[in-house]
Protein backbone atom coordinates (compact mmCIF):
# COMPACT_ATOMS: atom_id res chain seq x y z
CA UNK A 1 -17.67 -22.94 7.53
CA UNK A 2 -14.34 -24.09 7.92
CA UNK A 3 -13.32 -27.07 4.86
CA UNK A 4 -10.23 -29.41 5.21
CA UNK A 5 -8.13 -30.09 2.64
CA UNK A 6 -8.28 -33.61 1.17
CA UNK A 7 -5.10 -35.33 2.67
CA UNK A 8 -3.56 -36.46 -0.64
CA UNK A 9 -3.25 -32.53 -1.66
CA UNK A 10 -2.87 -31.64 1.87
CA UNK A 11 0.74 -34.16 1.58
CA UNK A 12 1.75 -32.80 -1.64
CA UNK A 13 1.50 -29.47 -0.58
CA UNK A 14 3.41 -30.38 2.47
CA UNK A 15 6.09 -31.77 0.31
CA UNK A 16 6.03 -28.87 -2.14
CA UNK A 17 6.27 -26.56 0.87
CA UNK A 18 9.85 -28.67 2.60
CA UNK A 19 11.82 -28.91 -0.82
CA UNK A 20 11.32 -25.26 -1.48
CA UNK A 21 12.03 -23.88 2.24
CA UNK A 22 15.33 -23.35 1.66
CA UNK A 23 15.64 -21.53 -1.42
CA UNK A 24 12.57 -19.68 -1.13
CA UNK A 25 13.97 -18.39 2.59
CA UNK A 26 17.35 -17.54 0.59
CA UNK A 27 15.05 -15.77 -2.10
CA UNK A 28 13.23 -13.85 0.45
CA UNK A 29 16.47 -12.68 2.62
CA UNK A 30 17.88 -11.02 -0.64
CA UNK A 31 14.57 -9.12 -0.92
CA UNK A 32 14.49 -5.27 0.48
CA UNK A 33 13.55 -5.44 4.66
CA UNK A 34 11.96 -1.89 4.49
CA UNK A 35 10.73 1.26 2.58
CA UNK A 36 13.09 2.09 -0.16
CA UNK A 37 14.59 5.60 -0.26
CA UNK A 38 14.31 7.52 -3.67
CA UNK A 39 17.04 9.76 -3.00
CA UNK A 40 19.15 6.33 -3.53
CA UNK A 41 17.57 5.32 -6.76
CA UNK A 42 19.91 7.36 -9.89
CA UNK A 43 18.55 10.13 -11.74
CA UNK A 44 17.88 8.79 -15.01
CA UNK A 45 15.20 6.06 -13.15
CA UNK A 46 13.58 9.07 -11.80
CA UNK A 47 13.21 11.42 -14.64
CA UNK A 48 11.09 8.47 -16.28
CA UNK A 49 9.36 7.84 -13.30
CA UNK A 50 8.29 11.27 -12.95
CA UNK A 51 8.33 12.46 -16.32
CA UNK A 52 4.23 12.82 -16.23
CA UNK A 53 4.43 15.22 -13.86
CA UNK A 54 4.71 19.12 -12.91
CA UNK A 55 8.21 19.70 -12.02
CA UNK A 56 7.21 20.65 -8.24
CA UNK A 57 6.08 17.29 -8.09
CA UNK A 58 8.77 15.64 -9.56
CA UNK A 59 11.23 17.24 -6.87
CA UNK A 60 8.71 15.93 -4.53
CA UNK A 61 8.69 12.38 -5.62
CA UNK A 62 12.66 12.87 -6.14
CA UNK A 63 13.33 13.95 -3.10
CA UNK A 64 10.78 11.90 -0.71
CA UNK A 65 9.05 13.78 0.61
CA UNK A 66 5.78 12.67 0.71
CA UNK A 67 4.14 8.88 -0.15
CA UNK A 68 4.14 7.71 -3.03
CA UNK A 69 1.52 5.01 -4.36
CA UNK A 70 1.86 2.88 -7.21
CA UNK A 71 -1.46 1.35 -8.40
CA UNK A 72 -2.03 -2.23 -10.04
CA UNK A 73 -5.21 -2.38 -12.16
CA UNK A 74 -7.54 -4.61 -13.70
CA UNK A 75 -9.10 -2.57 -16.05
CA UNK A 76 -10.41 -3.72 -19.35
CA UNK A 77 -13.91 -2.83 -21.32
CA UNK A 78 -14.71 -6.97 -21.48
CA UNK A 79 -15.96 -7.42 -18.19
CA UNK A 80 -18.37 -4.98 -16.88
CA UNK A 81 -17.28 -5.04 -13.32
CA UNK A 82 -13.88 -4.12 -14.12
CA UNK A 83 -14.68 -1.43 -16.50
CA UNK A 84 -15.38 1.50 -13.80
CA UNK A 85 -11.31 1.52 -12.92
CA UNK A 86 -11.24 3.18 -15.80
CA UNK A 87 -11.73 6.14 -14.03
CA UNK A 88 -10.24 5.17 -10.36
CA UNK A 89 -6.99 6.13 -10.86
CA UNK A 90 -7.92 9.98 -10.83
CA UNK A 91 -10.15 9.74 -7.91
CA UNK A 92 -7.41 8.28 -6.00
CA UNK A 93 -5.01 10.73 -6.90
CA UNK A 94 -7.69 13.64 -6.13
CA UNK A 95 -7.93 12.15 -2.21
CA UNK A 96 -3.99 11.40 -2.31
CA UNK A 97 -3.30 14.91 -3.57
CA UNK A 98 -5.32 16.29 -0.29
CA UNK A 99 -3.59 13.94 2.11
CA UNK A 100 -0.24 15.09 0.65
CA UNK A 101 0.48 11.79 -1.35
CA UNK A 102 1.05 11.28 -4.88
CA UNK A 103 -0.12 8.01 -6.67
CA UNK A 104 0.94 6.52 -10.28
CA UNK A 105 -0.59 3.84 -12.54
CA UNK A 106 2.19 1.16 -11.76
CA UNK A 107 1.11 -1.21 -14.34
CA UNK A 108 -1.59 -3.74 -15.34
CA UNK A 109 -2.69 -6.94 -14.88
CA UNK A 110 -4.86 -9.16 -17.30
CA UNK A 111 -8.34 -10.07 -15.72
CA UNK A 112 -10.82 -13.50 -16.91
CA UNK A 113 -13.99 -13.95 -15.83
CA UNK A 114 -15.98 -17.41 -15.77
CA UNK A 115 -18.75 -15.93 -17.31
CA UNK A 116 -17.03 -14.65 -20.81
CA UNK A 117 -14.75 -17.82 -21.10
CA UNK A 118 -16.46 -20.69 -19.28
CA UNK A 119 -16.89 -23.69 -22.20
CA UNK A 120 -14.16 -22.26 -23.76
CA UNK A 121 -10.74 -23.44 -25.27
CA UNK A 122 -9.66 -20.13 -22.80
CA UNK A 123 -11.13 -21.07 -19.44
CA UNK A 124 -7.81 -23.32 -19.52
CA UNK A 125 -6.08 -20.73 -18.99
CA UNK A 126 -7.69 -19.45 -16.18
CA UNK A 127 -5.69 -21.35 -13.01
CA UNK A 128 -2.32 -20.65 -15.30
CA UNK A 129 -3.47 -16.14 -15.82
CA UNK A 130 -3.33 -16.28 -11.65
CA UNK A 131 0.63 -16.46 -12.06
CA UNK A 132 0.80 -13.86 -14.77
CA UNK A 133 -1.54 -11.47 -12.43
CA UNK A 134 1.20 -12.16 -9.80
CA UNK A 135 3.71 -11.45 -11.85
CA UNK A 136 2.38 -8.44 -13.46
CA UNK A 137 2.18 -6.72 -10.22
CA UNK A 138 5.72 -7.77 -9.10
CA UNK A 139 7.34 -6.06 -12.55
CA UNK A 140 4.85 -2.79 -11.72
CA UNK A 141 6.18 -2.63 -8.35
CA UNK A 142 9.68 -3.35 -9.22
CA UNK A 143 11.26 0.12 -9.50
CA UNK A 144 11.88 1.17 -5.85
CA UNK A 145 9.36 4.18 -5.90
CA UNK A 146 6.76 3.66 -4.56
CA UNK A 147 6.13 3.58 -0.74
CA UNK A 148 2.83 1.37 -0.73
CA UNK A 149 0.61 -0.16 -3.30
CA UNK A 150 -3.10 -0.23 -4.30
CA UNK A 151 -4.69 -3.45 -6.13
CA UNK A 152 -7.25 -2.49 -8.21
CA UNK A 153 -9.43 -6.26 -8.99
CA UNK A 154 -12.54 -7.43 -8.28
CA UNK A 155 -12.04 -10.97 -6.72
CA UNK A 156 -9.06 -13.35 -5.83
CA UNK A 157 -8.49 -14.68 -9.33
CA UNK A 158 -7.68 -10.74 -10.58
CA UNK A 159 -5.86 -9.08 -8.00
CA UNK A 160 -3.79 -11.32 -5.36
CA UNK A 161 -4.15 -10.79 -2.33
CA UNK A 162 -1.44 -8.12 -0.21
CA UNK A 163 1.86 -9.49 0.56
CA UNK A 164 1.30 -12.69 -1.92
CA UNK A 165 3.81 -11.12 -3.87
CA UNK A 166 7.04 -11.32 -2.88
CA UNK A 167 8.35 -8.01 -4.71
CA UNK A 168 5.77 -6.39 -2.66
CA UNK A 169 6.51 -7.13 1.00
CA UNK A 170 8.99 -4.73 2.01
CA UNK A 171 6.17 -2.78 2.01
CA UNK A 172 1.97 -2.17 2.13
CA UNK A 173 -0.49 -3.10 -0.33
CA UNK A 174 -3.78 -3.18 0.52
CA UNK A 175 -7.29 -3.73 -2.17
CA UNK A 176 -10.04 -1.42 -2.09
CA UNK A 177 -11.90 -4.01 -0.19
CA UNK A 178 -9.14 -4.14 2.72
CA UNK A 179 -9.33 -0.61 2.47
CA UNK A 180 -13.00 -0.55 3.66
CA UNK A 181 -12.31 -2.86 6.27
CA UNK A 182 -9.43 -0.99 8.15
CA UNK A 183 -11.72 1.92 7.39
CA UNK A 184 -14.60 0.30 9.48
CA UNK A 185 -12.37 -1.32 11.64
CA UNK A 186 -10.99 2.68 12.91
CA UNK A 187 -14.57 3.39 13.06
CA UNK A 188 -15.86 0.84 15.34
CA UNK A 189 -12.78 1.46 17.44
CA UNK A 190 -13.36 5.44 17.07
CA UNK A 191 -16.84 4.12 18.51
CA UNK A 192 -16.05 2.83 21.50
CA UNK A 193 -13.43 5.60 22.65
CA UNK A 194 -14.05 8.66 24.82
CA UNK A 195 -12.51 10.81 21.90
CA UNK A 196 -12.64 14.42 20.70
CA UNK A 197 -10.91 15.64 17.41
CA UNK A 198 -8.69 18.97 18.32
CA UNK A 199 -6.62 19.05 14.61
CA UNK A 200 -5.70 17.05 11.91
CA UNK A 201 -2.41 17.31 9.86
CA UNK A 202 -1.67 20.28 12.40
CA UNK A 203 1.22 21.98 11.27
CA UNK A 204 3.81 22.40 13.92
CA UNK A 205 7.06 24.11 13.58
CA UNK A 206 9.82 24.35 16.86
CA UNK A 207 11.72 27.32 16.98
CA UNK A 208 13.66 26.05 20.04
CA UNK A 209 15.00 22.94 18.21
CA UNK A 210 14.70 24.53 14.56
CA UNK A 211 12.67 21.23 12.72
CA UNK A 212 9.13 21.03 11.94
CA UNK A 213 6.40 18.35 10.98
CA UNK A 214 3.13 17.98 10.46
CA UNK A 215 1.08 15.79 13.05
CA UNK A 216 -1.24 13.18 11.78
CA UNK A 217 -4.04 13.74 14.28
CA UNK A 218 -4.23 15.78 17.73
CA UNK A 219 -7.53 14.64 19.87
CA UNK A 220 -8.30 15.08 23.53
CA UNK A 221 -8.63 11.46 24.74
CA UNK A 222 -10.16 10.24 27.41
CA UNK A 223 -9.97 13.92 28.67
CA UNK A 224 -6.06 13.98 27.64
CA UNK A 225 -4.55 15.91 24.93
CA UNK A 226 -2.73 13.01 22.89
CA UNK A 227 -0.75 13.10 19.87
CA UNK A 228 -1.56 10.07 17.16
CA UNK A 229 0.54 9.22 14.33
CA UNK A 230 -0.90 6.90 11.68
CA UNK A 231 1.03 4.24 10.21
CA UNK A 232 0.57 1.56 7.74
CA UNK A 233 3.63 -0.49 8.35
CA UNK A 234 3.72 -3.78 9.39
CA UNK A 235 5.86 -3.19 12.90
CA UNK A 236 6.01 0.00 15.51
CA UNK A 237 9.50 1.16 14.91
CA UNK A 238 11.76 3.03 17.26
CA UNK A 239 11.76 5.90 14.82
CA UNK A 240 8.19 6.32 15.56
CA UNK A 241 8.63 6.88 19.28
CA UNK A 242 11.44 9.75 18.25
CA UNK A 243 8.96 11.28 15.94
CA UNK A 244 6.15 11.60 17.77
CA UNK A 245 8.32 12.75 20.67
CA UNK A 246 9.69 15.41 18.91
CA UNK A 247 6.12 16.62 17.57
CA UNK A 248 4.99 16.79 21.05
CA UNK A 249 8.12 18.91 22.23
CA UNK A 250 6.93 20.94 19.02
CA UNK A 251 2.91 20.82 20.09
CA UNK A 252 4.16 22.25 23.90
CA UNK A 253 6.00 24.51 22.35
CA UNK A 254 3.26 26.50 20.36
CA UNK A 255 0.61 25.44 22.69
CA UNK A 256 2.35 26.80 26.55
């Protein structure tokens, strides 16, 4: 049921919202418009972003060549719905690791709960900890790694909510919960289609042209062998059209 905002906060937020257009625009425009390049960032940043991992890894992080995810969590042992991300972060990386990806603890973010603090001198600080959560997961994100974010919380007042923070949208972050959606969402429409899997991550390699790739998803649809690239950007780039041309020059190619 839809709720209107009482008019008196509905004005002040109006007048919050005018005084601050300017400078937050001018804030905003000095933020990064797209997916930061780790070959850019210097080598010292890297070694201690890295420094966790086997050195074939490292040279792929270092070199780009394959997403990286940086993950936000709420974890703590005080609240018991928060206390299974203890053990998230490696079942993430597991499915990462077999889609190609590599994922890293980015940082953490502190997490109340009404329950443990309500008639407490603490609850007070309950509005105030929704800032600090914000800010948490801007300093985690801050280092111009990572490719996408997850947020690991179990309601709004933990984990805010994708592109609320403005460090994070020059690219995707999504919570497990959004993740399930788009997940059921690509079902339904999976559903509805006349569609037949042929490959996935199909490997294709052009001897003509001398480049190779690896295709997201090959299907026959609608009788039609068709070429899909998933994305989780927030526009359909030109670049995409050149890819995806190229991997079907590459697809012909191997399959006459």
């Amino acid at each position: 049921m839809a709720t209107t905002l009482n008019p008196t906060l509905q004005a002040l937020r109006e007048r919050i919202e005018e005084r601050s257009k300017a400078t937050r625009a001018a804030y905003l425009n000095n933020l990064p418009q797209g997916p930061q390049n780790r070959t850019a960032v210097g080598c010292a940043n890297l070694a201690h972003t890295t420094a966790i991992y086997p050195s074939t890894t490292k040279r792929v992080i270092s070199l780009h060549k394959s997403p990286h995810l940086g993950i936000v969590t709420a974890y703590n042992d005080m609240l018991s719905a928060h206390q299974p991300f203890a053990v998230y972060p490696e079942l993430i990386a597991k499915h990462a690791r077999a889609l190609g990806a590599t994922t890293q603890v980015a940082g953490g973010t502190p997490a109340m709960c009404d329950g443990v603090t309500q008639g407490r001198e603490g609850m007070e600080l309950s509005l105030f900890s929704r800032d600090v959560i914000a800010l948490s997961a801007c300093v985690g994100l801050s280092h111009d790694v990572f490719d996408g974010a997850i947020l690991l919380g179990v309601c709004d007042k933990i984990a805010p909510g994708p592109g609320d923070e403005p460090e994070t949208q020059h690219f995707t972050a999504y919570t497990l919960e959004e993740g399930q959606k788009l997940f059921a969402a690509f079902r339904e429409w999976h559903g509805r289609q006349d569609v037949e899997t042929l490959a996935v991550e199909a490997k294709v390699v052009s001897e003509r042209w001398q480049f190779g790739g690896m295709i997201d998803w090959v299907a026959r649809l609608y009788g039609v062998v068709t070429l899909l690239d998933i994305k989780t950007s927030k526009a359909i780039y030109d670049e995409y059209r050149i890819q995806l041309a190229a991997y079907k020059a590459a697809w012909d190619e191997l399959h006459p």
